[in-house]
C-alpha atoms as a PDB file:
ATOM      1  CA  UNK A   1      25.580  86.378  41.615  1.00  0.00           C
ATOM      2  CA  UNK A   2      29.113  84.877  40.705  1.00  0.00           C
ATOM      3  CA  UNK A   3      29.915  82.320  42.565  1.00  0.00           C
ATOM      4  CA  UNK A   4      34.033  80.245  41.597  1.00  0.00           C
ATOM      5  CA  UNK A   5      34.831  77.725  43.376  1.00  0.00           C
ATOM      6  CA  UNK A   6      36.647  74.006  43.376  1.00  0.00           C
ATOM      7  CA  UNK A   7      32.820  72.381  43.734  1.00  0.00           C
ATOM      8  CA  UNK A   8      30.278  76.035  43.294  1.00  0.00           C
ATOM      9  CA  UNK A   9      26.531  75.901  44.179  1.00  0.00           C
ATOM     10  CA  UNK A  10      25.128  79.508  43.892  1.00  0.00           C
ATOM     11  CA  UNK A  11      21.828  78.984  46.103  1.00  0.00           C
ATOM     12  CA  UNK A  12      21.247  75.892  48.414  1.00  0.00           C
ATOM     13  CA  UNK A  13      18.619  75.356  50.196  1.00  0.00           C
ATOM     14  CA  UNK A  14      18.773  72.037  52.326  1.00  0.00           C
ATOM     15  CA  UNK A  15      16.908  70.355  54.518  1.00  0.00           C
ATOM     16  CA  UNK A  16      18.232  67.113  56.186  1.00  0.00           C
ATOM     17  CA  UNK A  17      15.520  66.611  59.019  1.00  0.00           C
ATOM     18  CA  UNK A  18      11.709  65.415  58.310  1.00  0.00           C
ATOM     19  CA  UNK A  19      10.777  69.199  57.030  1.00  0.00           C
ATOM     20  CA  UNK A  20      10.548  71.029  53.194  1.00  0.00           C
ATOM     21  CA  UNK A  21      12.764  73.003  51.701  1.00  0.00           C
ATOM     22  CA  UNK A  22      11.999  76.126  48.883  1.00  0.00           C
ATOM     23  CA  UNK A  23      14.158  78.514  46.724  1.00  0.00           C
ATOM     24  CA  UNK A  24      13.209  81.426  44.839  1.00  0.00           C
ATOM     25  CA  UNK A  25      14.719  83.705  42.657  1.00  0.00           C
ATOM     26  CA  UNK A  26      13.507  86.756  40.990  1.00  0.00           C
ATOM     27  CA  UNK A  27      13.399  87.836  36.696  1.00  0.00           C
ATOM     28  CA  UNK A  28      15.785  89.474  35.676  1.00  0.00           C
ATOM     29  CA  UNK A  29      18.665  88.083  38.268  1.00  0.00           C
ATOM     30  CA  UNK A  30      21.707  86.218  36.899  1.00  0.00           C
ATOM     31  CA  UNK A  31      23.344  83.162  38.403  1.00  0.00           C
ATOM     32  CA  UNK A  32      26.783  82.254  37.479  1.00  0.00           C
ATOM     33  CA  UNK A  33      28.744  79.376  38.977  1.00  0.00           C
ATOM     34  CA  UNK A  34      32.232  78.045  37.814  1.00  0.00           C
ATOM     35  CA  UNK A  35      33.606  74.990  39.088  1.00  0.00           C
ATOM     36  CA  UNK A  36      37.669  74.516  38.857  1.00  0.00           C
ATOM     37  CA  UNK A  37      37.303  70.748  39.666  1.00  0.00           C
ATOM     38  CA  UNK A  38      33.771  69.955  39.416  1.00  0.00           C
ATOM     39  CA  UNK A  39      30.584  71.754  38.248  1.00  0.00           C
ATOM     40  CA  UNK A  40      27.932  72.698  40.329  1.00  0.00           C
ATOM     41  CA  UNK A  41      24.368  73.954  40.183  1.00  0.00           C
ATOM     42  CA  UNK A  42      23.008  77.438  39.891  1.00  0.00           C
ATOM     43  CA  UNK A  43      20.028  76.114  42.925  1.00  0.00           C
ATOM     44  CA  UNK A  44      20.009  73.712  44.506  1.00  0.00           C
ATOM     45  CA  UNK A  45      17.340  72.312  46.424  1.00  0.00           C
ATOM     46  CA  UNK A  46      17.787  69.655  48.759  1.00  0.00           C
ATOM     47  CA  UNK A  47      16.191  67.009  51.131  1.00  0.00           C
ATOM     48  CA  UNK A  48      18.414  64.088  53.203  1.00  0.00           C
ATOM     49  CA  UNK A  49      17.433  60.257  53.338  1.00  0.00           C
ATOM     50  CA  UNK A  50      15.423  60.439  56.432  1.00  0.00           C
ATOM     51  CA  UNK A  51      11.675  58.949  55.704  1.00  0.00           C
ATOM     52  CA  UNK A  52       9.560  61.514  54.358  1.00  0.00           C
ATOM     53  CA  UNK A  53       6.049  62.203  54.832  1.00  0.00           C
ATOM     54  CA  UNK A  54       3.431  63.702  52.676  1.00  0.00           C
ATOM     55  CA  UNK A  55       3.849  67.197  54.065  1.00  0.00           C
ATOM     56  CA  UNK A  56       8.143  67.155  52.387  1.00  0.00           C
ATOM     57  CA  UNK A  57       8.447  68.873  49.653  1.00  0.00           C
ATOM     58  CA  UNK A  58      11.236  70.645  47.851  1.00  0.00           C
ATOM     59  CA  UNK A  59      10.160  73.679  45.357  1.00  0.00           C
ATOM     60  CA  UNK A  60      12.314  75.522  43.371  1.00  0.00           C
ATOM     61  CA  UNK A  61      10.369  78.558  41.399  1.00  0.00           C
ATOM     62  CA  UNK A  62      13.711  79.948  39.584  1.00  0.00           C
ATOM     63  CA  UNK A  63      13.351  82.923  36.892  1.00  0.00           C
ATOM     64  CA  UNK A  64      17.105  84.191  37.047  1.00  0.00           C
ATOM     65  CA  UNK A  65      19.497  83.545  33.754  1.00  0.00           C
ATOM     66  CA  UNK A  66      21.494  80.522  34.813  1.00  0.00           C
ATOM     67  CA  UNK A  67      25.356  79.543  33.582  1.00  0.00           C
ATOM     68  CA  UNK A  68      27.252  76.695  34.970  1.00  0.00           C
ATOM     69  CA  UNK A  69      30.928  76.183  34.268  1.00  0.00           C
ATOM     70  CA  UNK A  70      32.571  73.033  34.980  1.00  0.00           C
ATOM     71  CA  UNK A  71      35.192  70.821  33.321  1.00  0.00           C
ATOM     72  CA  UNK A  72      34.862  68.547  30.395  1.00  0.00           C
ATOM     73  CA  UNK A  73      35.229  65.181  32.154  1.00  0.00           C
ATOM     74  CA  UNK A  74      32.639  63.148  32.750  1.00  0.00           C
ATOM     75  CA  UNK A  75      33.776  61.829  36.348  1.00  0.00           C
ATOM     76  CA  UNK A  76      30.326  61.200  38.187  1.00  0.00           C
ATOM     77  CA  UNK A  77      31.277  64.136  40.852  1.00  0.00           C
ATOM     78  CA  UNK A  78      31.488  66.779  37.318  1.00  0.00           C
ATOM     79  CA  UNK A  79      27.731  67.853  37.601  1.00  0.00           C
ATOM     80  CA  UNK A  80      27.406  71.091  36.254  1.00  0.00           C
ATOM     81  CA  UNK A  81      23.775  72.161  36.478  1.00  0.00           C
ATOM     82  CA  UNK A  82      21.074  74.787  36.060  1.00  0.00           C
ATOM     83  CA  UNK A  83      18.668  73.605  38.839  1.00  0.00           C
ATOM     84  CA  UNK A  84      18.970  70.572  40.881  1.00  0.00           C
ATOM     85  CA  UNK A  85      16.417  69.417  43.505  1.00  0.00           C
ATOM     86  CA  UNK A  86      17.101  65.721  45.011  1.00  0.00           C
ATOM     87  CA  UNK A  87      15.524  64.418  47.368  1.00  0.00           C
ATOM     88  CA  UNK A  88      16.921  61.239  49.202  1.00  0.00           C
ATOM     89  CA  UNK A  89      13.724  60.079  50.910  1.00  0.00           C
ATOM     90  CA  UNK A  90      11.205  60.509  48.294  1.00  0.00           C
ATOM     91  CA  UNK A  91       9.694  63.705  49.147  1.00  0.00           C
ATOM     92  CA  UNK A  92       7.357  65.830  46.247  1.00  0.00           C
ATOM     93  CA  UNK A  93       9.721  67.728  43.982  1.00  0.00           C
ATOM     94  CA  UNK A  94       8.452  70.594  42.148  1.00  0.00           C
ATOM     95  CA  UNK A  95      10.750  72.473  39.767  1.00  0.00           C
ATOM     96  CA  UNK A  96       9.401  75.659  37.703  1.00  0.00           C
ATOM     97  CA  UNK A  97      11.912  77.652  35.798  1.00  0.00           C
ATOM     98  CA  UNK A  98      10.525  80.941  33.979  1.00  0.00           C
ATOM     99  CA  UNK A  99      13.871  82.527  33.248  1.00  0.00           C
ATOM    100  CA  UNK A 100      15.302  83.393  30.216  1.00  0.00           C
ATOM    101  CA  UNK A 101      17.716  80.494  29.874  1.00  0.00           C
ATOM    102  CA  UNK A 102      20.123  77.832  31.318  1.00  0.00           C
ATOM    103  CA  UNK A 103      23.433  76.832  29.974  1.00  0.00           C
ATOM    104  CA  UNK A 104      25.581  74.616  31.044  1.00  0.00           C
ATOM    105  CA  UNK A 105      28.971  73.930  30.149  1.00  0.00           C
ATOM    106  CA  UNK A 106      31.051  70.785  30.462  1.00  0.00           C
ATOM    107  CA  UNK A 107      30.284  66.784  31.109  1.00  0.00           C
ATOM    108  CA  UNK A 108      28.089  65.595  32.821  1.00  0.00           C
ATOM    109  CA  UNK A 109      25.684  68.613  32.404  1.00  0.00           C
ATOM    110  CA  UNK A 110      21.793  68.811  33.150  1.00  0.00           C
ATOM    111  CA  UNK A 111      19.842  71.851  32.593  1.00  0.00           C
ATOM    112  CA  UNK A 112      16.956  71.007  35.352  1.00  0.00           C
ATOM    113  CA  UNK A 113      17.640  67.413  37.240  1.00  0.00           C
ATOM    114  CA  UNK A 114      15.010  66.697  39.713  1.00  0.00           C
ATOM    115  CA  UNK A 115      15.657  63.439  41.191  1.00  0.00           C
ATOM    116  CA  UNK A 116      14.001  61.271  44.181  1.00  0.00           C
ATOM    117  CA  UNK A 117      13.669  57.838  45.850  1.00  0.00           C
ATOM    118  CA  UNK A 118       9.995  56.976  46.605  1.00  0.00           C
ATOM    119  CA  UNK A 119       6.515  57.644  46.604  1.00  0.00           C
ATOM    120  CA  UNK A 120       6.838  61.313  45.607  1.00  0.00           C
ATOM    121  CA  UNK A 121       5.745  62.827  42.665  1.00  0.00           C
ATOM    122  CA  UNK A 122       8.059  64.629  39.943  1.00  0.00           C
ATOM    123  CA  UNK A 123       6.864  67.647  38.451  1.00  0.00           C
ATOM    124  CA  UNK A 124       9.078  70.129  36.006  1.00  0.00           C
ATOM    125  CA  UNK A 125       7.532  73.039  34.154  1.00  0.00           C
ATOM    126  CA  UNK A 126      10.017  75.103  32.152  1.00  0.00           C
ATOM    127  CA  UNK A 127       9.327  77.939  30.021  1.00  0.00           C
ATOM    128  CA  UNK A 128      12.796  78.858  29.367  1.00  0.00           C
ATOM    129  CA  UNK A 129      15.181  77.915  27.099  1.00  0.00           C
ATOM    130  CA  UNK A 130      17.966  75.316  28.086  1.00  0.00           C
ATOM    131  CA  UNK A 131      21.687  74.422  26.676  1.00  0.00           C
ATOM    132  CA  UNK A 132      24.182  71.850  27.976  1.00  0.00           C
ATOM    133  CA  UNK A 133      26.477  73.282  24.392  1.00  0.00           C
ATOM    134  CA  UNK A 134      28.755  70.488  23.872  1.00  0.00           C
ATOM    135  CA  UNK A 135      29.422  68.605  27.275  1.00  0.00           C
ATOM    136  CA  UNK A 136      29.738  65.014  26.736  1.00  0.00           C
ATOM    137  CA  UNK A 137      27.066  63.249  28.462  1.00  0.00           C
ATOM    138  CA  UNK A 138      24.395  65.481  29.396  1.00  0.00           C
ATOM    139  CA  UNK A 139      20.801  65.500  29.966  1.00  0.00           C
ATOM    140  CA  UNK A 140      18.566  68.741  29.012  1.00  0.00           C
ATOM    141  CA  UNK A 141      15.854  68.090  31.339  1.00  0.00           C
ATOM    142  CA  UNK A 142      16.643  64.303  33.724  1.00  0.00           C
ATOM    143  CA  UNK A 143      13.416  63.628  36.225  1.00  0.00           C
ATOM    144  CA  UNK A 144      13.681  60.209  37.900  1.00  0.00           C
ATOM    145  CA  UNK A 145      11.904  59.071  40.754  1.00  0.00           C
ATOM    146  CA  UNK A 146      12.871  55.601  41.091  1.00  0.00           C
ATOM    147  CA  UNK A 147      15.854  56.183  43.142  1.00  0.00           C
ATOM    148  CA  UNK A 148      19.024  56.048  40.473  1.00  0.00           C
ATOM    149  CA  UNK A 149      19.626  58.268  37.618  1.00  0.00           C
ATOM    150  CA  UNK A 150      20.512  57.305  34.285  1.00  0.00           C
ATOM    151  CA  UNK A 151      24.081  56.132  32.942  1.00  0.00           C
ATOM    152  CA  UNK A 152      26.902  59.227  32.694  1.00  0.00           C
ATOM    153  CA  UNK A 153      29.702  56.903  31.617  1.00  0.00           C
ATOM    154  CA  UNK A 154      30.141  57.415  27.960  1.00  0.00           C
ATOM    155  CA  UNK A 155      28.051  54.793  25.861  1.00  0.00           C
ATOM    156  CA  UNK A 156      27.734  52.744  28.952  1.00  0.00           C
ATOM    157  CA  UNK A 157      24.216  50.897  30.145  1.00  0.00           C
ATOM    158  CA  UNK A 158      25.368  51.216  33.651  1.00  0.00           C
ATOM    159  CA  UNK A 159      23.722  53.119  36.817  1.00  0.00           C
ATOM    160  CA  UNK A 160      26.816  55.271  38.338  1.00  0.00           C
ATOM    161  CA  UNK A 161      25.450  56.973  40.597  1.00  0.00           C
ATOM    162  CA  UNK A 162      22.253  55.730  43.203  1.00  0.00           C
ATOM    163  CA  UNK A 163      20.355  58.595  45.102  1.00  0.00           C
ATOM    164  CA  UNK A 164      18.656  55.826  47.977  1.00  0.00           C
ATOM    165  CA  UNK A 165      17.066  52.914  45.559  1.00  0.00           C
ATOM    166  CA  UNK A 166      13.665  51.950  47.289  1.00  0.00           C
ATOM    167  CA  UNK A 167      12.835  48.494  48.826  1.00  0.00           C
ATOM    168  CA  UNK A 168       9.455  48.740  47.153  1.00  0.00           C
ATOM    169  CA  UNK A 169       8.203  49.083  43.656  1.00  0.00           C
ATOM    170  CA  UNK A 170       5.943  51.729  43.803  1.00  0.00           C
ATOM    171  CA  UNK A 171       7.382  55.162  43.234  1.00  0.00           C
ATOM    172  CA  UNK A 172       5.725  58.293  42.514  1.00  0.00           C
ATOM    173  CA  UNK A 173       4.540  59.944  38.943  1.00  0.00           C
ATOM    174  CA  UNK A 174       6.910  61.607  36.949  1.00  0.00           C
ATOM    175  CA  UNK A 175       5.872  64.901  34.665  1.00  0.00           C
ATOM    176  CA  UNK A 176       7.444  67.032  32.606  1.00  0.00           C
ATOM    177  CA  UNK A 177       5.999  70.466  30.933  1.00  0.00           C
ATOM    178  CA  UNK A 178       8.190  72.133  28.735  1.00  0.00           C
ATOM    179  CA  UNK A 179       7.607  75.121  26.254  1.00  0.00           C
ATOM    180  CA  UNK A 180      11.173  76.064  24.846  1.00  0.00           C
ATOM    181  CA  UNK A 181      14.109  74.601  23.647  1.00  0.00           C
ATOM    182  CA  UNK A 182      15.725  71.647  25.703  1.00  0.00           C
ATOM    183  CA  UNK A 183      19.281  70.824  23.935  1.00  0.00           C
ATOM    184  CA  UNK A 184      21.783  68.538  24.782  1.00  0.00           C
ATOM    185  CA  UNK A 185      23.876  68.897  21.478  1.00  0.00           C
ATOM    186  CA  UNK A 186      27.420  67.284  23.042  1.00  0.00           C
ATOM    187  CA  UNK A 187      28.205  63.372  22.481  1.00  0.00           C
ATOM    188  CA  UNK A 188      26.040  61.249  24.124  1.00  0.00           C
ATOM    189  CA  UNK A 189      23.590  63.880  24.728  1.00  0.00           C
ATOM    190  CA  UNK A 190      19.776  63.188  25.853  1.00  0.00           C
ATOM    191  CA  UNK A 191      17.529  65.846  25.383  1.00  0.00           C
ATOM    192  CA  UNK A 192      14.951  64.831  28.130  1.00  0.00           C
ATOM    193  CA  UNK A 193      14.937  62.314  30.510  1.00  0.00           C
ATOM    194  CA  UNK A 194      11.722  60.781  32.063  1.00  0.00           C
ATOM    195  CA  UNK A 195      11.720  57.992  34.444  1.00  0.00           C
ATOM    196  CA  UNK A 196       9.775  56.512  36.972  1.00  0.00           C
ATOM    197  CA  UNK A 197      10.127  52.845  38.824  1.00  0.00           C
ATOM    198  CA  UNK A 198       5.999  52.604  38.796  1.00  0.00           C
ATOM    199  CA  UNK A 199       4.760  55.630  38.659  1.00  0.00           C
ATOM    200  CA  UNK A 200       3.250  57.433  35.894  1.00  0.00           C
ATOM    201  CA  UNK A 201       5.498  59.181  33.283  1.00  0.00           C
ATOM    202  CA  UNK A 202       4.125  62.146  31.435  1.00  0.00           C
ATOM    203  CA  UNK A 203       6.445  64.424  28.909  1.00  0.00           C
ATOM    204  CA  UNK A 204       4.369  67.409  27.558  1.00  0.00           C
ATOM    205  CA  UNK A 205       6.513  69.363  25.294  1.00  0.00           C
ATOM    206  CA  UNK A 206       4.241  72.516  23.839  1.00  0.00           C
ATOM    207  CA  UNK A 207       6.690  74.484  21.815  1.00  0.00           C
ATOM    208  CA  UNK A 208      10.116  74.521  21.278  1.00  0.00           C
ATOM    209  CA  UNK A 209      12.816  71.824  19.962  1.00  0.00           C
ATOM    210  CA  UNK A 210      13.511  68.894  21.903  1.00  0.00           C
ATOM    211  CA  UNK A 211      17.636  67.665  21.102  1.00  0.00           C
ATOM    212  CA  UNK A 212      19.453  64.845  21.699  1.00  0.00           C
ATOM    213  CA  UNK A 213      23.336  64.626  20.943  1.00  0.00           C
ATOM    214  CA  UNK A 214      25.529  62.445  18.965  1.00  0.00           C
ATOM    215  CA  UNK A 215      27.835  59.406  19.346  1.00  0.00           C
ATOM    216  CA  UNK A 216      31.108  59.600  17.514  1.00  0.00           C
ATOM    217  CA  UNK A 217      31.755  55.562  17.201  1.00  0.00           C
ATOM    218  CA  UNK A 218      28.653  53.483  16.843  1.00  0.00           C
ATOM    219  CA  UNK A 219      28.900  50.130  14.953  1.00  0.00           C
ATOM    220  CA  UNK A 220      26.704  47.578  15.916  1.00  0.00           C
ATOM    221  CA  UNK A 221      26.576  43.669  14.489  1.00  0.00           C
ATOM    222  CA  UNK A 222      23.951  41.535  12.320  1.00  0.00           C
ATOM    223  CA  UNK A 223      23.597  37.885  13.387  1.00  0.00           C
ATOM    224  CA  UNK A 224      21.090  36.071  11.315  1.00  0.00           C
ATOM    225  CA  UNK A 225      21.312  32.149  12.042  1.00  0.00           C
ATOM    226  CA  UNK A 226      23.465  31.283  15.060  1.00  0.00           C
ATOM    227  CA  UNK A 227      24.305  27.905  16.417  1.00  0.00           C
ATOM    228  CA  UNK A 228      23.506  28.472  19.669  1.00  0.00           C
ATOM    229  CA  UNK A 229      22.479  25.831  22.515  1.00  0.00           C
ATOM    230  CA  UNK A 230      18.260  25.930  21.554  1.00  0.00           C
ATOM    231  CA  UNK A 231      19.024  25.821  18.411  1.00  0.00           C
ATOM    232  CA  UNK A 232      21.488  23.037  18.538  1.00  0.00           C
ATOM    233  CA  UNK A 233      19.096  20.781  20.768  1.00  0.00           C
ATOM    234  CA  UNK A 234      16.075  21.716  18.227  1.00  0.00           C
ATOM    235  CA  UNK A 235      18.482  19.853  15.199  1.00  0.00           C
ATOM    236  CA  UNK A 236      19.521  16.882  17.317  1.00  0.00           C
ATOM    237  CA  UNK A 237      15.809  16.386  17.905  1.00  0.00           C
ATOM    238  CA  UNK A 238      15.068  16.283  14.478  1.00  0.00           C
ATOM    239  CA  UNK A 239      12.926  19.897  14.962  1.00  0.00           C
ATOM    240  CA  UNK A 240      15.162  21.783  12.690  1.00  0.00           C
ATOM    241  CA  UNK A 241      16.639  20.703   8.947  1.00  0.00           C
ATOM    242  CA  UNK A 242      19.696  21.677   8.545  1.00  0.00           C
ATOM    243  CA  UNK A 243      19.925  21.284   4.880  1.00  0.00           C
ATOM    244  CA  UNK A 244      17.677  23.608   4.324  1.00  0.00           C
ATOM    245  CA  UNK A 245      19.079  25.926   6.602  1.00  0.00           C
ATOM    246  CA  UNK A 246      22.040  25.489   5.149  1.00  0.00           C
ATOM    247  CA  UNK A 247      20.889  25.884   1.641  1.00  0.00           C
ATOM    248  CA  UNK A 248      20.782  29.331   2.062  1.00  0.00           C
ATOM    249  CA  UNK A 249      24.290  30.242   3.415  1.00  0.00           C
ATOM    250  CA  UNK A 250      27.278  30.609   1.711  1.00  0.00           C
ATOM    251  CA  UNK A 251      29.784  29.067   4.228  1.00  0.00           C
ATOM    252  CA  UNK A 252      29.263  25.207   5.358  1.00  0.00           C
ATOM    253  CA  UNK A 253      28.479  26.019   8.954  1.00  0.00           C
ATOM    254  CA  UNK A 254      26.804  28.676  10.784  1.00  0.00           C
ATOM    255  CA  UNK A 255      27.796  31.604  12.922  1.00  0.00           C
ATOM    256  CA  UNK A 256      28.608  30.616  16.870  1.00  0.00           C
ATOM    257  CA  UNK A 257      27.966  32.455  19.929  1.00  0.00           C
ATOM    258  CA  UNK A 258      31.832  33.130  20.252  1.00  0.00           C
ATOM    259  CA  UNK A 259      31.823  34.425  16.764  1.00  0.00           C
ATOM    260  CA  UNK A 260      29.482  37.660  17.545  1.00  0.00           C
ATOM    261  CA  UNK A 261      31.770  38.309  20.873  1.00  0.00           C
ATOM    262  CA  UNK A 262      34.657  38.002  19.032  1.00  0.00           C
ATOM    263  CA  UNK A 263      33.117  40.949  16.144  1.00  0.00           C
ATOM    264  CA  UNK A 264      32.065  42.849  19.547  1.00  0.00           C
ATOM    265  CA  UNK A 265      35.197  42.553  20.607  1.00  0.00           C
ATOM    266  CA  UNK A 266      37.374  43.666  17.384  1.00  0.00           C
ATOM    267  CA  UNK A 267      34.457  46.606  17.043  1.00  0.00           C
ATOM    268  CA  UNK A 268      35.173  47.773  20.657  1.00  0.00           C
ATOM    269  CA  UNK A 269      38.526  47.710  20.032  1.00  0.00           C
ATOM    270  CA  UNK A 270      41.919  49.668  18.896  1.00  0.00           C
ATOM    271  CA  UNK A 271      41.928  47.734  16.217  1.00  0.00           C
ATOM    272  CA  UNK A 272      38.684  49.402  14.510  1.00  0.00           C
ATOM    273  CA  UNK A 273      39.445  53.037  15.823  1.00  0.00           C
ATOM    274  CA  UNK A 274      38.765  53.753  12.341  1.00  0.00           C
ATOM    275  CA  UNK A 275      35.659  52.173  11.510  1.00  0.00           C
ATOM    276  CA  UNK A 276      31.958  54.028  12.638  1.00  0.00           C
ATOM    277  CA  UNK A 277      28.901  53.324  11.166  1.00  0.00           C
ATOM    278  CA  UNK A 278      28.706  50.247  10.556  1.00  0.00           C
ATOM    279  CA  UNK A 279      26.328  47.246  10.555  1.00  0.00           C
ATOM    280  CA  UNK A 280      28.735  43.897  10.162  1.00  0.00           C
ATOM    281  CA  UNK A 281      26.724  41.017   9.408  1.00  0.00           C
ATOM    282  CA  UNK A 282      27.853  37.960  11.211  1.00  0.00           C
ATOM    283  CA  UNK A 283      25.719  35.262   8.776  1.00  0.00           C
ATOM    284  CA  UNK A 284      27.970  32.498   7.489  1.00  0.00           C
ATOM    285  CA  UNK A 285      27.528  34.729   4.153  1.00  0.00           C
ATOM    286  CA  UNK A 286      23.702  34.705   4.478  1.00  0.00           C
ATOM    287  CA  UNK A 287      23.635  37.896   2.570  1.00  0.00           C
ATOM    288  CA  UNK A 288      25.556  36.872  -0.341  1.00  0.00           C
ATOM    289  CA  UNK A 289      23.489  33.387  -1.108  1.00  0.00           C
ATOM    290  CA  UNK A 290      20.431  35.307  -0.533  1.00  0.00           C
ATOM    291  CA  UNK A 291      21.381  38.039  -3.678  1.00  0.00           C
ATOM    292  CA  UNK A 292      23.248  35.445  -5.464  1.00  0.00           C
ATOM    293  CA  UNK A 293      20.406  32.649  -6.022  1.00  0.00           C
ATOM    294  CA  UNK A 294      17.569  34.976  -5.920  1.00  0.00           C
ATOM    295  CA  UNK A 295      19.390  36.646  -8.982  1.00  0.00           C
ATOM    296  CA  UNK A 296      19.933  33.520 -10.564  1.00  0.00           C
ATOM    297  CA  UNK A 297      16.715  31.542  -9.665  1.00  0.00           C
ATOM    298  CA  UNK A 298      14.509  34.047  -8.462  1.00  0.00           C
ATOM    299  CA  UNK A 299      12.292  33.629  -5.391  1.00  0.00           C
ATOM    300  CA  UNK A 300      12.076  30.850  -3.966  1.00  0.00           C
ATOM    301  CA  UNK A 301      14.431  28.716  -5.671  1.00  0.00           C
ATOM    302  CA  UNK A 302      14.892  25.178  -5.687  1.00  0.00           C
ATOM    303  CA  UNK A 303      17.989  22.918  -5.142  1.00  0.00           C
END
């Protein structure tokens, strides 16, 4: 099956009533799907956001070869994908792929996503190999059942894209089975993702390699004493000495709250497009009276 379109799905089976919905394919099929704007999935299993009872259920037992083609953004509606099932009223999800491989191609990818909002369970069992190559931000395997997936803006700690977040807590167990490779090589790459709101979470990898991806620009920052508010109202109570605190810095004062934004800041910006890998310690030259007087005096050493 070849399937090119501006938004491709090769099989979908949906259900948007109170009912269950299954897809099947056969070894030794093929699936190919090729998205001009936006990627799509090889199957696609879906339920709507109607309440769901114990008897939903979406099932996808896949053993066909699986490619998905989409572009290299990483605009939330880019989801190239092997398999998806979601379910927007928490019905059971079970995935089982037994094909030879999936590979993906472009942001945003996911090899198997099975995501849903509620009390129903999660399960994924894959015995075939998967590769998102080198699409920024994608997941091998991404099971969720807490009603959001995880962040697909580069680097950022921010939900993009809810499914039907639940009023309540309690969402269903979340389990994973896998028994050959899961890669997610590109930038920003997670090899599997596990998540439940309250439910159990269970990742059973038997064989195989499990791979994450890489970030091209990571600094991060190294704060040691810093004046903030507590400690500020500690010293003016007389809790905290400052002269010993001080004893142990190079620089007369210590490191402010606005001084660790403003390193953020010059990190995360133009300005340092040539620095990675870095850990910049923000310490009032903490580091340097540290080496310096236990070279001199040795440990601990005395005013």
């Amino acid at each position: 099956m070849n399937v090119s379109a501006v938004r491709p799905r090769g099989i979908l089976a949906w259900v948007e009533g109170n009912g269950s919905a299954t897809a099947t394919t056969a070894a030794g099929t093929v699936i190919n799907v090729s998205g001009t704007e936006r990627g799509g999935p090889g199957v696609y299993v879906f339920s709507g956001f109607n309440a769901a009872t114990a008897a939903n259920k979406l099932t996808a037992n896949v053993a066909s070869e699986i490619t998905s083609f989409g572009p290299e953004t990483t605009n939330p509606g880019n989801l190239p994908a092997g398999i998806r099932a979601l379910s927007g009223a928490g019905a059971q999800i079970d995935v089982t792929y037994t094909g030879p491989g999936i590979t993906t191609h472009g942001g945003n990818g996911t090899g198997i996503t099975a995501l849903s909002s509620g009390t129903g369970s999660i399960t994924v069992n894959s015995s075939g190999s998967i590769d998102t190559t080198t699409g920024s931000n994608a997941v091998g395997i991404l099971a969720d059942s807490s009603g959001t997936i995880l962040p697909r803006s580069p680097g950022l700690l921010t939900d993009i894209q809810p499914i039907n977040p639940v009023a309540t807590a309690i969402t269903g167990s979340v389990q994973v089975n896998t028994s050959k490779d899961v890669l997610a090589r590109g930038e920003f790459g997670t090899g599997i993702s596990a998540t439940s709101g309250s439910g159990a979470v269970t990742v059973n990898v038997q064989a195989g390699s499990v791979m994450g991806g890489w970030q091209s620009d990571l600094d991060s920052v190294g704060p040691t004493y810093v004046m903030t508010p507590p400690l500020r109202a500690k010293v003016e109570a007389g809790q905290r000495d400052m002269k010993k605190i001080m004893s142990v810095h190079a620089l007369g004062r210590l490191p402010e709250p606005a001084d660790i934004a403003d390193a953020i800041a010059f990190l995360a910006s133009d300005q340092a497009k040539s620095i990675t890998g870095i850990l910049l310690p923000i310490d009032a030259g903490w580091l340097a009276a540290v080496s310096y007087r236990t070279y001199a005096g040795g440990v601990p050493w005395k005013e």
